[in-house]
N, C-alpha and C. Protein backbone atom coordinates (compact mmCIF):
# COMPACT_ATOMS: atom_id res chain seq x y z
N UNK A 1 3.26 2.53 -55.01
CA UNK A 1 4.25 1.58 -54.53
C UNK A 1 5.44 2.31 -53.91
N UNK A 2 5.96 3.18 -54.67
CA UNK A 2 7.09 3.94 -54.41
C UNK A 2 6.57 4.82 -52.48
N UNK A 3 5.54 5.15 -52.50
CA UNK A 3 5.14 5.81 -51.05
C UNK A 3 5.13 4.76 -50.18
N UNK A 4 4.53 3.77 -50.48
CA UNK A 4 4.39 2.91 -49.47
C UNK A 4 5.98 2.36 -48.92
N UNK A 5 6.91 2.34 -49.78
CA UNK A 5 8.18 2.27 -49.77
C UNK A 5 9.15 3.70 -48.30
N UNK A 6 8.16 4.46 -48.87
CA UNK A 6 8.97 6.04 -48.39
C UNK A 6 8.07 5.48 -46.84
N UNK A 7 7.10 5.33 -46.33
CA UNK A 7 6.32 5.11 -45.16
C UNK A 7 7.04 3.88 -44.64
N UNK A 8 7.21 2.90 -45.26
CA UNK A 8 7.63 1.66 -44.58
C UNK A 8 9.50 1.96 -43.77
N UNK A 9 10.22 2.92 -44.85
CA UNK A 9 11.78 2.90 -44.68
C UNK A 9 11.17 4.31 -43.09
N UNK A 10 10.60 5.11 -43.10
CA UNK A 10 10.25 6.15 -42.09
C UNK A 10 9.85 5.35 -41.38
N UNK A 11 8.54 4.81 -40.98
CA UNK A 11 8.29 3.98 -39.99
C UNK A 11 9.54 3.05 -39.12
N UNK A 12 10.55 2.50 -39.77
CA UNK A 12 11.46 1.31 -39.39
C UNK A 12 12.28 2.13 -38.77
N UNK A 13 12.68 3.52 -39.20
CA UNK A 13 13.48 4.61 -38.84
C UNK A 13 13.02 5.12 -37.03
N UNK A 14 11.58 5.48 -37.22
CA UNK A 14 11.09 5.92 -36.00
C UNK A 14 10.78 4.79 -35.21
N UNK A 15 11.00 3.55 -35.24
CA UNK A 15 10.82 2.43 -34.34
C UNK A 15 12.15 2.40 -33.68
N UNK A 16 13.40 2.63 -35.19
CA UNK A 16 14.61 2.61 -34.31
C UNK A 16 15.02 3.61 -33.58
N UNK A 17 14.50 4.87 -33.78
CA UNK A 17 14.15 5.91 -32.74
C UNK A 17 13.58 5.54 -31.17
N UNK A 18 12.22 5.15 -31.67
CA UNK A 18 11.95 4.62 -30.43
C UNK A 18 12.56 3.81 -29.69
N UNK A 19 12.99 2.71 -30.46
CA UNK A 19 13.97 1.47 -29.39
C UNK A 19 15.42 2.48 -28.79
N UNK A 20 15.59 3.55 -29.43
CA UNK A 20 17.30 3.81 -28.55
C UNK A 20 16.78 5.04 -27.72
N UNK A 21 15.61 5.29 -27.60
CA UNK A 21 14.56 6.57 -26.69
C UNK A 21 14.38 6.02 -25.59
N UNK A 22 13.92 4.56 -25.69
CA UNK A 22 13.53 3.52 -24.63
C UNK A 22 14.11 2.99 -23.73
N UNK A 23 15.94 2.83 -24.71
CA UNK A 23 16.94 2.28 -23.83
C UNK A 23 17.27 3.13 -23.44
N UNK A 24 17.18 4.58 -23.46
CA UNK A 24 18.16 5.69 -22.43
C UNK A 24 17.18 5.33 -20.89
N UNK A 25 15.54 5.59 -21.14
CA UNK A 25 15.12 5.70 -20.24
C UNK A 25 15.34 4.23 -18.90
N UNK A 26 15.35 2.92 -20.01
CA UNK A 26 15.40 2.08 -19.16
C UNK A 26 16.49 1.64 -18.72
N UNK A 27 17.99 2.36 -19.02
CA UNK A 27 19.15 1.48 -18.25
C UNK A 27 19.04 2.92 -17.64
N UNK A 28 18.99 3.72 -17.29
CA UNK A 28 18.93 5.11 -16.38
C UNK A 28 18.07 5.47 -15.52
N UNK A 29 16.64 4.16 -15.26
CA UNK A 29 15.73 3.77 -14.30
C UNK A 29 16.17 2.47 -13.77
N UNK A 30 17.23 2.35 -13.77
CA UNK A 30 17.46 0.56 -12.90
C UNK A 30 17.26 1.34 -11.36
N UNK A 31 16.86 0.22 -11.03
CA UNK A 31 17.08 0.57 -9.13
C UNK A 31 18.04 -0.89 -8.99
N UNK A 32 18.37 -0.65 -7.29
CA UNK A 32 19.17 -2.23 -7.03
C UNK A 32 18.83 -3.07 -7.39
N UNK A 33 17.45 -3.46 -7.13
CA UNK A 33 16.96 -4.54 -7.17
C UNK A 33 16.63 -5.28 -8.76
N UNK A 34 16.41 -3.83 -9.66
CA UNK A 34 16.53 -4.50 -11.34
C UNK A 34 18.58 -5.14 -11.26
N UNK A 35 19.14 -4.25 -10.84
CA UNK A 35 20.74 -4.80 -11.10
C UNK A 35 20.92 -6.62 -10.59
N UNK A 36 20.02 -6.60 -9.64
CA UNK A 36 19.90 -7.94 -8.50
C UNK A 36 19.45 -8.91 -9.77
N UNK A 37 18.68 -8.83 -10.19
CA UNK A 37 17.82 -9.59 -11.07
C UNK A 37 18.34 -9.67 -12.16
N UNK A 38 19.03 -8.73 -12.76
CA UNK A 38 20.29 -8.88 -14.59
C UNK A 38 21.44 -9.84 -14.10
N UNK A 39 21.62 -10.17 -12.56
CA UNK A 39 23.11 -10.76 -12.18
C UNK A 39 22.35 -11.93 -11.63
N UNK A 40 21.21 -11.83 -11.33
CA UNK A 40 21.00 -13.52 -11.30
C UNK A 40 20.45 -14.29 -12.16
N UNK A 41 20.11 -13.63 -13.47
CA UNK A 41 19.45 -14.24 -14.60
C UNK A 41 20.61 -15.11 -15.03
N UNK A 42 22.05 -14.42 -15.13
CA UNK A 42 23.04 -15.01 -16.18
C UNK A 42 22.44 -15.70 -17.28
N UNK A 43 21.85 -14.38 -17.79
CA UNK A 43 21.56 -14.54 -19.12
C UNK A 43 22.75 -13.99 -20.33
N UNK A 44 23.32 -14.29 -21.71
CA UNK A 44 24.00 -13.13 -22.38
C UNK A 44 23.49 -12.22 -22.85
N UNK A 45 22.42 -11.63 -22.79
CA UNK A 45 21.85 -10.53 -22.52
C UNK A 45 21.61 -10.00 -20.93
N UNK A 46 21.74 -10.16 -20.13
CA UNK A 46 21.68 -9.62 -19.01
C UNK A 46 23.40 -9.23 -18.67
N UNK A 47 23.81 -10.03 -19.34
CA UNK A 47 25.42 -10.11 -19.09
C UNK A 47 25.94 -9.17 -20.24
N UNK A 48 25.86 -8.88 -21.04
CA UNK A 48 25.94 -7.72 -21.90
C UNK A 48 25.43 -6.31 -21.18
N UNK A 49 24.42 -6.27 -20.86
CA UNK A 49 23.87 -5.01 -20.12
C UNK A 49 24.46 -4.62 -18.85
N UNK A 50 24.74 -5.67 -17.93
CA UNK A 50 25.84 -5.37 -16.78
C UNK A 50 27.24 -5.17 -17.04
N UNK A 51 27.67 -5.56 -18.41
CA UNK A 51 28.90 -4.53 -18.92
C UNK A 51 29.15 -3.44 -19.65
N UNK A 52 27.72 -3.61 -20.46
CA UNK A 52 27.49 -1.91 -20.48
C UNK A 52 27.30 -0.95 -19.53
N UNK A 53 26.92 -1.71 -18.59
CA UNK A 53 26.64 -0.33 -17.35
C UNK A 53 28.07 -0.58 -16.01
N UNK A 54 28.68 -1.56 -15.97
CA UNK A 54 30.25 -1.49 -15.46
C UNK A 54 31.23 -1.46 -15.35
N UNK A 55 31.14 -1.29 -16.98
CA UNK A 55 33.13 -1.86 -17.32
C UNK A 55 33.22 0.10 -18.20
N UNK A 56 34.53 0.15 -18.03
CA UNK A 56 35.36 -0.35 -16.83
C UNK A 56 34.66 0.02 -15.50
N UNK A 57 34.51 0.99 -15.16
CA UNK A 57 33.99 1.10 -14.05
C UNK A 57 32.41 2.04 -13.97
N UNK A 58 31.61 2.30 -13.02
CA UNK A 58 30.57 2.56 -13.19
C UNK A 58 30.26 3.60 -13.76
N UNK A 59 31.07 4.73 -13.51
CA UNK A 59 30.64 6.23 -13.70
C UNK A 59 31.45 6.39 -15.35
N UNK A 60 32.07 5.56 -15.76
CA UNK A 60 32.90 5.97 -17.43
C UNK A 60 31.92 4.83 -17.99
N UNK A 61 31.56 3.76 -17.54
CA UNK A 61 30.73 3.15 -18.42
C UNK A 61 28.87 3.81 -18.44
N UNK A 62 28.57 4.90 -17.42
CA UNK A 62 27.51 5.45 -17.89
C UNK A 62 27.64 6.67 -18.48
N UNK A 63 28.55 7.21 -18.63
CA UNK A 63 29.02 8.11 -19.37
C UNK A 63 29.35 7.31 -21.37
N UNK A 64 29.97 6.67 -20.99
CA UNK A 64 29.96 5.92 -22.90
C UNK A 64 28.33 5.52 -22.95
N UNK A 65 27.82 4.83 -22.48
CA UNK A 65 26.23 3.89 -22.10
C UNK A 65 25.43 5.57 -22.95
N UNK A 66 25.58 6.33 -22.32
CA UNK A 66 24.47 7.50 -22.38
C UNK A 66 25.09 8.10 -23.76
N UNK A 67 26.15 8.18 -23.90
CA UNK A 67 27.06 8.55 -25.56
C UNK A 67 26.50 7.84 -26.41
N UNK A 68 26.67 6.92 -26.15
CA UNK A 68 26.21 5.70 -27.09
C UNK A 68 24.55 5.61 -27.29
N UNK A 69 24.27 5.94 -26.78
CA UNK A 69 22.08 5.92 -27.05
C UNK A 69 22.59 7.63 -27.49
N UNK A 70 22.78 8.16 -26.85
CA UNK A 70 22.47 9.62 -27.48
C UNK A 70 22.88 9.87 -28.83
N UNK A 71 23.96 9.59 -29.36
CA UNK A 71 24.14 9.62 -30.33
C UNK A 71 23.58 8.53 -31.59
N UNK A 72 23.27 7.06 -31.23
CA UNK A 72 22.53 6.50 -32.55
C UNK A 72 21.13 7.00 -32.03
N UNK A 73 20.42 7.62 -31.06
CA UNK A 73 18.92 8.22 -31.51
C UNK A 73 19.32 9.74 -32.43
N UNK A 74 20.20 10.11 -32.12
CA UNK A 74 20.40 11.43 -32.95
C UNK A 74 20.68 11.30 -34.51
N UNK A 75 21.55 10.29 -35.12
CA UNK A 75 21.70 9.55 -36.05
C UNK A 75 20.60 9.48 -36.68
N UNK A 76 19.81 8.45 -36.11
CA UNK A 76 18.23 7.84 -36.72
C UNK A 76 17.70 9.14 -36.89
N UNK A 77 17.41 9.77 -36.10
CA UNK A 77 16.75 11.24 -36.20
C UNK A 77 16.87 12.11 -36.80
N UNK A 78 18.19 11.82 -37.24
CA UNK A 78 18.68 13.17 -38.57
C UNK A 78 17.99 12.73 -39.96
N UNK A 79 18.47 11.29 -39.90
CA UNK A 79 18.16 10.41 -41.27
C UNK A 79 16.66 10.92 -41.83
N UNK A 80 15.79 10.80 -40.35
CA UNK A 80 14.33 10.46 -40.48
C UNK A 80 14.31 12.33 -41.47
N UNK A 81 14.56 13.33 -40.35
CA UNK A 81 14.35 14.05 -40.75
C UNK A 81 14.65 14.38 -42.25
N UNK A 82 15.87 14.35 -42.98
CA UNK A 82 16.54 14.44 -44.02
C UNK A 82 15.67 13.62 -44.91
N UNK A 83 15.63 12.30 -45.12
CA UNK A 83 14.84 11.49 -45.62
C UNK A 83 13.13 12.47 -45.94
N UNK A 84 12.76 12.41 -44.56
CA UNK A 84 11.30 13.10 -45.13
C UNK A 84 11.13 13.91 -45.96
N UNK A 85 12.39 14.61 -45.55
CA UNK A 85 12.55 16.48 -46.37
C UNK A 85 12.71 16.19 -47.63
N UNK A 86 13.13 15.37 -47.69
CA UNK A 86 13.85 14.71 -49.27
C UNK A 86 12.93 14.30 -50.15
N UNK A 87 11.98 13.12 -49.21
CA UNK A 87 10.88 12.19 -49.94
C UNK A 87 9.70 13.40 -50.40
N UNK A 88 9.65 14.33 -49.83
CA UNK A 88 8.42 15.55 -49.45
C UNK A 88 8.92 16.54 -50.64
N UNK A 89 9.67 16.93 -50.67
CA UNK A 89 10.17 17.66 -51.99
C UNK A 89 9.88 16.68 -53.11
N UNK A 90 9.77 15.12 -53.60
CA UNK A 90 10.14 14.78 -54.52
C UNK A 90 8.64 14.53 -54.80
N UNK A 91 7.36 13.79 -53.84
CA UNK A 91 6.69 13.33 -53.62
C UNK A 91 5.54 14.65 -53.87
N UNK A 92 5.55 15.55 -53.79
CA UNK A 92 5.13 16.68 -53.75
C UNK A 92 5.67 18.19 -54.52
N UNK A 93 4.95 18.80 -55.33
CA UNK A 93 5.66 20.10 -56.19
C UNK A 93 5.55 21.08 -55.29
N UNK A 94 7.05 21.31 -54.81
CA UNK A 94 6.69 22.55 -53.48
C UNK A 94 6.59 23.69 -53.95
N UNK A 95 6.61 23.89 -55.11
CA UNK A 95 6.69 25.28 -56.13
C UNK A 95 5.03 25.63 -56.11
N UNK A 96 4.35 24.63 -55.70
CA UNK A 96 2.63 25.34 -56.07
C UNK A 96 2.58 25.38 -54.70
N UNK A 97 3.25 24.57 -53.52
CA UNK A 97 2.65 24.70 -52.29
C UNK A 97 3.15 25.72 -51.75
N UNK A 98 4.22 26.00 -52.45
CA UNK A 98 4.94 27.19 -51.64
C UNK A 98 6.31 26.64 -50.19
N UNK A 99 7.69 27.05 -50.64
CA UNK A 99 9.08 26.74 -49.85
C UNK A 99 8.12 26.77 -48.68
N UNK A 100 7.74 28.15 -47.83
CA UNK A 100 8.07 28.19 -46.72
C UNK A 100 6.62 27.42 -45.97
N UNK A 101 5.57 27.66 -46.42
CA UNK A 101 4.46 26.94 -46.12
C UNK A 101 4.85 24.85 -45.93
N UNK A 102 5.43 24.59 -47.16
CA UNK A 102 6.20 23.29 -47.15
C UNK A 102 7.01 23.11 -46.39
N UNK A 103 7.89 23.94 -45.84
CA UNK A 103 8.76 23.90 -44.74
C UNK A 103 8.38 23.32 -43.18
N UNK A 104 7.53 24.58 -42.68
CA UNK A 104 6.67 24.53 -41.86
C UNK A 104 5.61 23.30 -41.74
N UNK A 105 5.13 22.65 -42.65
CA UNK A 105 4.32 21.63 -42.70
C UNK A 105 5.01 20.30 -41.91
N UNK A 106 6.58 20.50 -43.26
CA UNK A 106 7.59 19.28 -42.82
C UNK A 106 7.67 19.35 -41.11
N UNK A 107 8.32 20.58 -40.75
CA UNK A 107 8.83 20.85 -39.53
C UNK A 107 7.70 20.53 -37.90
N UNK A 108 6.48 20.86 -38.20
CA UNK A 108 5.61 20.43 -37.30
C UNK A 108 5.29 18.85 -37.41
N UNK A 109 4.87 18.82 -38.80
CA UNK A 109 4.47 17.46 -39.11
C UNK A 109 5.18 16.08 -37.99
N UNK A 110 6.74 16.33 -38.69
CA UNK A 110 7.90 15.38 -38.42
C UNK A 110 8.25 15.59 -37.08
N UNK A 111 8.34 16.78 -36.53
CA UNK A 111 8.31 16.97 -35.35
C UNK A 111 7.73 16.43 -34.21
N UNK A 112 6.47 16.39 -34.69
CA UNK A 112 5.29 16.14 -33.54
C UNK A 112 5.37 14.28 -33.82
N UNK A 113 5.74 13.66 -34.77
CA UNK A 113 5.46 12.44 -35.06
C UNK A 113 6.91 11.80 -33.89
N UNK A 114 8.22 12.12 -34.54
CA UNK A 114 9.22 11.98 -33.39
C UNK A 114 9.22 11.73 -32.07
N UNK A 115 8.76 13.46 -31.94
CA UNK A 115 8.72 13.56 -30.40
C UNK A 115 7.15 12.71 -29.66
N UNK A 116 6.37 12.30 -30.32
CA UNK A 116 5.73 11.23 -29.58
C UNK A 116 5.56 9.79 -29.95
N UNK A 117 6.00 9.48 -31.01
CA UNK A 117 6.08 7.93 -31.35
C UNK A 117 7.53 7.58 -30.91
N UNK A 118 8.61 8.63 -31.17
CA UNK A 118 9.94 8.18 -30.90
C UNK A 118 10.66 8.52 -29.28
N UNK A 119 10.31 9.59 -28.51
CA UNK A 119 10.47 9.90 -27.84
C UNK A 119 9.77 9.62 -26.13
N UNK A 120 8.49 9.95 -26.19
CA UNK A 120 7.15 9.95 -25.36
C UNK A 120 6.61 8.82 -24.88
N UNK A 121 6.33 8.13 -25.57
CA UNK A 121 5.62 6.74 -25.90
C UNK A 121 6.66 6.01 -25.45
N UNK A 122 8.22 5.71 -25.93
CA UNK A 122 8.68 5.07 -25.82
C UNK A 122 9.34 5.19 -24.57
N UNK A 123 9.64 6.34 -23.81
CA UNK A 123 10.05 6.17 -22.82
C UNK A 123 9.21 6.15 -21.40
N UNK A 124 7.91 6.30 -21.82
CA UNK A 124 6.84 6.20 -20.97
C UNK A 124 6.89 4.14 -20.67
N UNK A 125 6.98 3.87 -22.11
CA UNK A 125 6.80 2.49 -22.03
C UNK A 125 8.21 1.42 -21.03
N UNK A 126 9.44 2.51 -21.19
CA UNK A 126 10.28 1.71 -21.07
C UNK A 126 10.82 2.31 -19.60
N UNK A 127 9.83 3.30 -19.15
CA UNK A 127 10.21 3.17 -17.46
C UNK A 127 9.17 1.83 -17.54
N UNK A 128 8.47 1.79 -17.29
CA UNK A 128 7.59 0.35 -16.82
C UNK A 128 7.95 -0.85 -16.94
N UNK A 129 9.06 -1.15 -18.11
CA UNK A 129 9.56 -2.48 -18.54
C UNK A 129 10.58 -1.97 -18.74
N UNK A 130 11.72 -1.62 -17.93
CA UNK A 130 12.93 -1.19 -18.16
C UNK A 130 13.71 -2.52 -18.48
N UNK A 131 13.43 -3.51 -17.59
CA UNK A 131 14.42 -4.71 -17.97
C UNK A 131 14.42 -5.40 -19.66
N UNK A 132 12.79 -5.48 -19.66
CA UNK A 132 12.81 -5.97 -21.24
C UNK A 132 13.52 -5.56 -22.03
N UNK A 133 13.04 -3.88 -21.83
CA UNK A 133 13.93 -2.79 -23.28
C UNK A 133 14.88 -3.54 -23.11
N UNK A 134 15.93 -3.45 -21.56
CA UNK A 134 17.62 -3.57 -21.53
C UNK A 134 17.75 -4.97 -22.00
N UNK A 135 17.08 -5.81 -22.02
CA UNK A 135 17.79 -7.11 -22.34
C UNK A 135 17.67 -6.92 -24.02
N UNK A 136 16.43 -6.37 -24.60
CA UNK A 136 16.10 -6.20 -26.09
C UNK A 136 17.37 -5.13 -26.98
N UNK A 137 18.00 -4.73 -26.36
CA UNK A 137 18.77 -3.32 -26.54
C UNK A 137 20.19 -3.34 -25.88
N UNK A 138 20.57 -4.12 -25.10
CA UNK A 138 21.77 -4.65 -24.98
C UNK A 138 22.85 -4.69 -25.68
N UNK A 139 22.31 -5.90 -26.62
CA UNK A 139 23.41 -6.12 -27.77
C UNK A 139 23.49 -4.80 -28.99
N UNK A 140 22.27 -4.80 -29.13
CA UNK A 140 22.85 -3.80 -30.48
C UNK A 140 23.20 -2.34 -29.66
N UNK A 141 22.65 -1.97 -28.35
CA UNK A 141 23.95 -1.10 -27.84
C UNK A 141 25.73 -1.28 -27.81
N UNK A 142 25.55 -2.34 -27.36
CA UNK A 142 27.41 -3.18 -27.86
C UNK A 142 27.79 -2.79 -28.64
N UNK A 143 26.81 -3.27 -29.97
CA UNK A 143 27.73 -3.26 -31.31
C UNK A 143 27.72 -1.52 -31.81
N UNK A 144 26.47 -0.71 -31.46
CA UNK A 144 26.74 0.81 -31.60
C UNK A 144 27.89 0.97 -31.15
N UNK A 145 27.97 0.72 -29.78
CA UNK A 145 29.41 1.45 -29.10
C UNK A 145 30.41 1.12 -30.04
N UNK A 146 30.68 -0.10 -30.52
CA UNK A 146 31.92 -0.71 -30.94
C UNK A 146 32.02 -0.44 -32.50
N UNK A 147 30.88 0.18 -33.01
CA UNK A 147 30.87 0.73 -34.35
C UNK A 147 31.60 2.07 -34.89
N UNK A 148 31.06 2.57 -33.25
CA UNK A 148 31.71 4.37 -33.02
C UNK A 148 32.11 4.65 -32.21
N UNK A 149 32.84 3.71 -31.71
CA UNK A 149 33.96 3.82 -30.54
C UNK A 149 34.41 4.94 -30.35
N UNK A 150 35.40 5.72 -31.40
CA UNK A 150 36.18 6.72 -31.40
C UNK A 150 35.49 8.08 -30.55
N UNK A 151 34.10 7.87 -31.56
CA UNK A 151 33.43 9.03 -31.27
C UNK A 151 32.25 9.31 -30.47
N UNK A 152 32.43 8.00 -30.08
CA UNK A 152 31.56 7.97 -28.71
C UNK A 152 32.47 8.08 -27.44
N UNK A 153 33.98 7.82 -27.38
CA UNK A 153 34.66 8.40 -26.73
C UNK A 153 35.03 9.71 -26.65
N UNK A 154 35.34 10.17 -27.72
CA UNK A 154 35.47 11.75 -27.96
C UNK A 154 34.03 12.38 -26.76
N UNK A 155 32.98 12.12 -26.98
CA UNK A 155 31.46 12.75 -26.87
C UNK A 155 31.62 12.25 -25.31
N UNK A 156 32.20 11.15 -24.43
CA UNK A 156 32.31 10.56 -23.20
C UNK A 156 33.18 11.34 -22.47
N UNK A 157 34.31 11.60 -23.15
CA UNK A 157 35.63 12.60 -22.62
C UNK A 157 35.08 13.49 -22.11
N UNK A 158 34.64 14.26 -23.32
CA UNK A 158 33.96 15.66 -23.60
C UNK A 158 33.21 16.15 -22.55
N UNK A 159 32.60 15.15 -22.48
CA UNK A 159 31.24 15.65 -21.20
C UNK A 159 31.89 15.11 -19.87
N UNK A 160 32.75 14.34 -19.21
CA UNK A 160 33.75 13.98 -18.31
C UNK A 160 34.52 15.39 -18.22
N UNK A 161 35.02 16.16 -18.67
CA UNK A 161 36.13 17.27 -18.93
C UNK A 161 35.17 18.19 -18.30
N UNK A 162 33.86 18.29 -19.18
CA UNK A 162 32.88 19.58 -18.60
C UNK A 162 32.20 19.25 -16.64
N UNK A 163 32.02 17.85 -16.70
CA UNK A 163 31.65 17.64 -15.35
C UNK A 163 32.87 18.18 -13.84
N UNK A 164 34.04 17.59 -14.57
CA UNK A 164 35.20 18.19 -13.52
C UNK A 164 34.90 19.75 -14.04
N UNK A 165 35.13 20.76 -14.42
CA UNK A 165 34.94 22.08 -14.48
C UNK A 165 33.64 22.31 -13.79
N UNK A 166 32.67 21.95 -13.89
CA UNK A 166 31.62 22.24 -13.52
C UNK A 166 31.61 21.90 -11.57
N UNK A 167 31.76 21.05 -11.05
CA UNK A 167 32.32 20.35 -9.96
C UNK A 167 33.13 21.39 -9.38
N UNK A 168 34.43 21.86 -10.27
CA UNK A 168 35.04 22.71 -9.78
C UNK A 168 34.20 24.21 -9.41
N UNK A 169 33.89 24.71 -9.90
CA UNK A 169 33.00 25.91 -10.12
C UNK A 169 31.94 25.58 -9.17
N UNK A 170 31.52 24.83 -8.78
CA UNK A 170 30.31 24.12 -8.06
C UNK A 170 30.43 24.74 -6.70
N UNK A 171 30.08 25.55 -5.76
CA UNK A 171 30.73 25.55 -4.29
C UNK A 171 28.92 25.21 -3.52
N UNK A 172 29.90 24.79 -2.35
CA UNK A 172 29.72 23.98 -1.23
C UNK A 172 28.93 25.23 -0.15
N UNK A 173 27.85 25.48 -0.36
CA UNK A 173 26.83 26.78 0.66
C UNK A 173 26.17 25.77 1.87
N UNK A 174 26.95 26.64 3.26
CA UNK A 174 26.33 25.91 4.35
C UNK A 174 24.83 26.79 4.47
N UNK A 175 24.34 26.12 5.41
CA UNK A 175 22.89 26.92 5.92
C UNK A 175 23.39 28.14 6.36
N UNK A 176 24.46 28.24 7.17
CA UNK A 176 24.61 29.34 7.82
C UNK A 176 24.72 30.27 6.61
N UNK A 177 25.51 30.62 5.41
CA UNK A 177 26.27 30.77 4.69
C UNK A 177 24.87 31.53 3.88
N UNK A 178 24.00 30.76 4.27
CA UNK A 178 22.65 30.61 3.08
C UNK A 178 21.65 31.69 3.80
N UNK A 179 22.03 31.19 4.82
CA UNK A 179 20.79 32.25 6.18
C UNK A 179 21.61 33.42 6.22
N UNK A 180 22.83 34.37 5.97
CA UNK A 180 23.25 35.13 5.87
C UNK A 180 23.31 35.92 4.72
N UNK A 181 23.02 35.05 3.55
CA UNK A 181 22.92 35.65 2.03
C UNK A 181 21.46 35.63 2.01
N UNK A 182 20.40 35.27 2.74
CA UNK A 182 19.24 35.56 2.73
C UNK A 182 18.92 36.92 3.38
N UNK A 183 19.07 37.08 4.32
CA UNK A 183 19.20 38.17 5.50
C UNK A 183 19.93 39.47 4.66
C-alpha cells in the first residue's frame, strides 16, 4: 500500500513536470496566426495567456512567462528527485546494495524517466497542440507567477541585466570585415 502511495505521489509529480515542459514549448511555438486565434476566441483562458505573453509589454512578459515555467518545472523536479532518493533509501536497505551502486541506479533510473516522460514526450506533444497546452496551462501559470512573484522577478531581471551585457559585447561584423578576417 505504502509503494503504491510512493508511485502514485511520483507519477502526479512527473505529469506536473510534464504539463510545465509542455507549456515552455507551447507558448514559445506560437506563430501569428496561433496569437490570431487566442484573440478571437475571447475565451478566459485565451485571455489569460495573451497576458501572460503581453503585459506589460512583450519582451518583459516573455522574459517573467519563461521564469515562471522554468522555475515551477525545476521545483517539481527537485521534489521528484529528493522524494525518490528518499522513498529508495527507505523502501530499500542500501547497506546490502551498496551507497554508490544505489546511487547510480537512482541517478540513471530517475533521470532517464524525467527526461522522457517529463521533458521529450511532452514537448514533442505540445509543439503539435501548442494552443491546447496554452489554454490548459494558462491559469495555473498566473497563479505560479503570482505565488513567486518576487522571485520570478529577481530570475526575469537577472537574465534582462545579462542580455543588455551580452548585446553590449555583441559586435556588429560586416562581410567585408568577415572577408578580411578570413583572408
Amino acid at each position: 500500500m505504502y509503494g503504491l502511495l510512493v508511485l502514485l505521489v511520483v507519477a502526479l509529480f512527473i505529469f506536473l513536470s510534464a504539463l510545465f515542459s509542455g507549456a515552455e514549448n507551447a507558448f514559445f511555438s506560437l506563430n501569428p496566426n496561433d496569437l490570431v486565434l487566442l484573440n478571437e476566441e475571447n475565451s478566459r483562458q485565451s485571455n489569460v495567456a495573451l497576458e501572460l505573453i503581453n503585459e506589460p509589454d512583450r519582451k518583459t512578459a516573455t522574459r517573467r512567462l519563461l521564469a515562471t515555467i522554468l522555475l515551477m518545472n525545476n521545483l517539481v523536479n527537485i521534489f521528484i528527485v529528493i522524494f525518490t532518493s528518499t522513498m529508495f533509501e527507505y523502501l530499500f536497505n542500501t547497506e546490502v546494495i551498496g551507497g554508490p551502486l544505489t546511487f547510480a541506479i537512482q541517478v540513471v533510473l530517475i533521470t532517464f524517466i524525467l527526461v522522457l516522460l517529463g521533458e521529450v514526450i511532452p514537448k514533442i506533444y505540445a509543439t503539435q497542440n501548442n494552443l491546447r497546452i496554452i489554454r490548459l496551462m494558462a491559469s495555473p501559470l498566473k497563479w505560479s507567477y503570482i505565488l513567486f512573484k518576487p522571485l520570478i522577478l529577481l530570475l526575469a531581471g537577472t537574465s534582462s541585466v545579462f542580455d543588455r551585457f551580452i548585446n553590449k559585447s555583441n559586435h556588429n561584423i560586416s562581410v567585408e570585415e568577415l572577408s578580411q578576417a578570413i583572408d
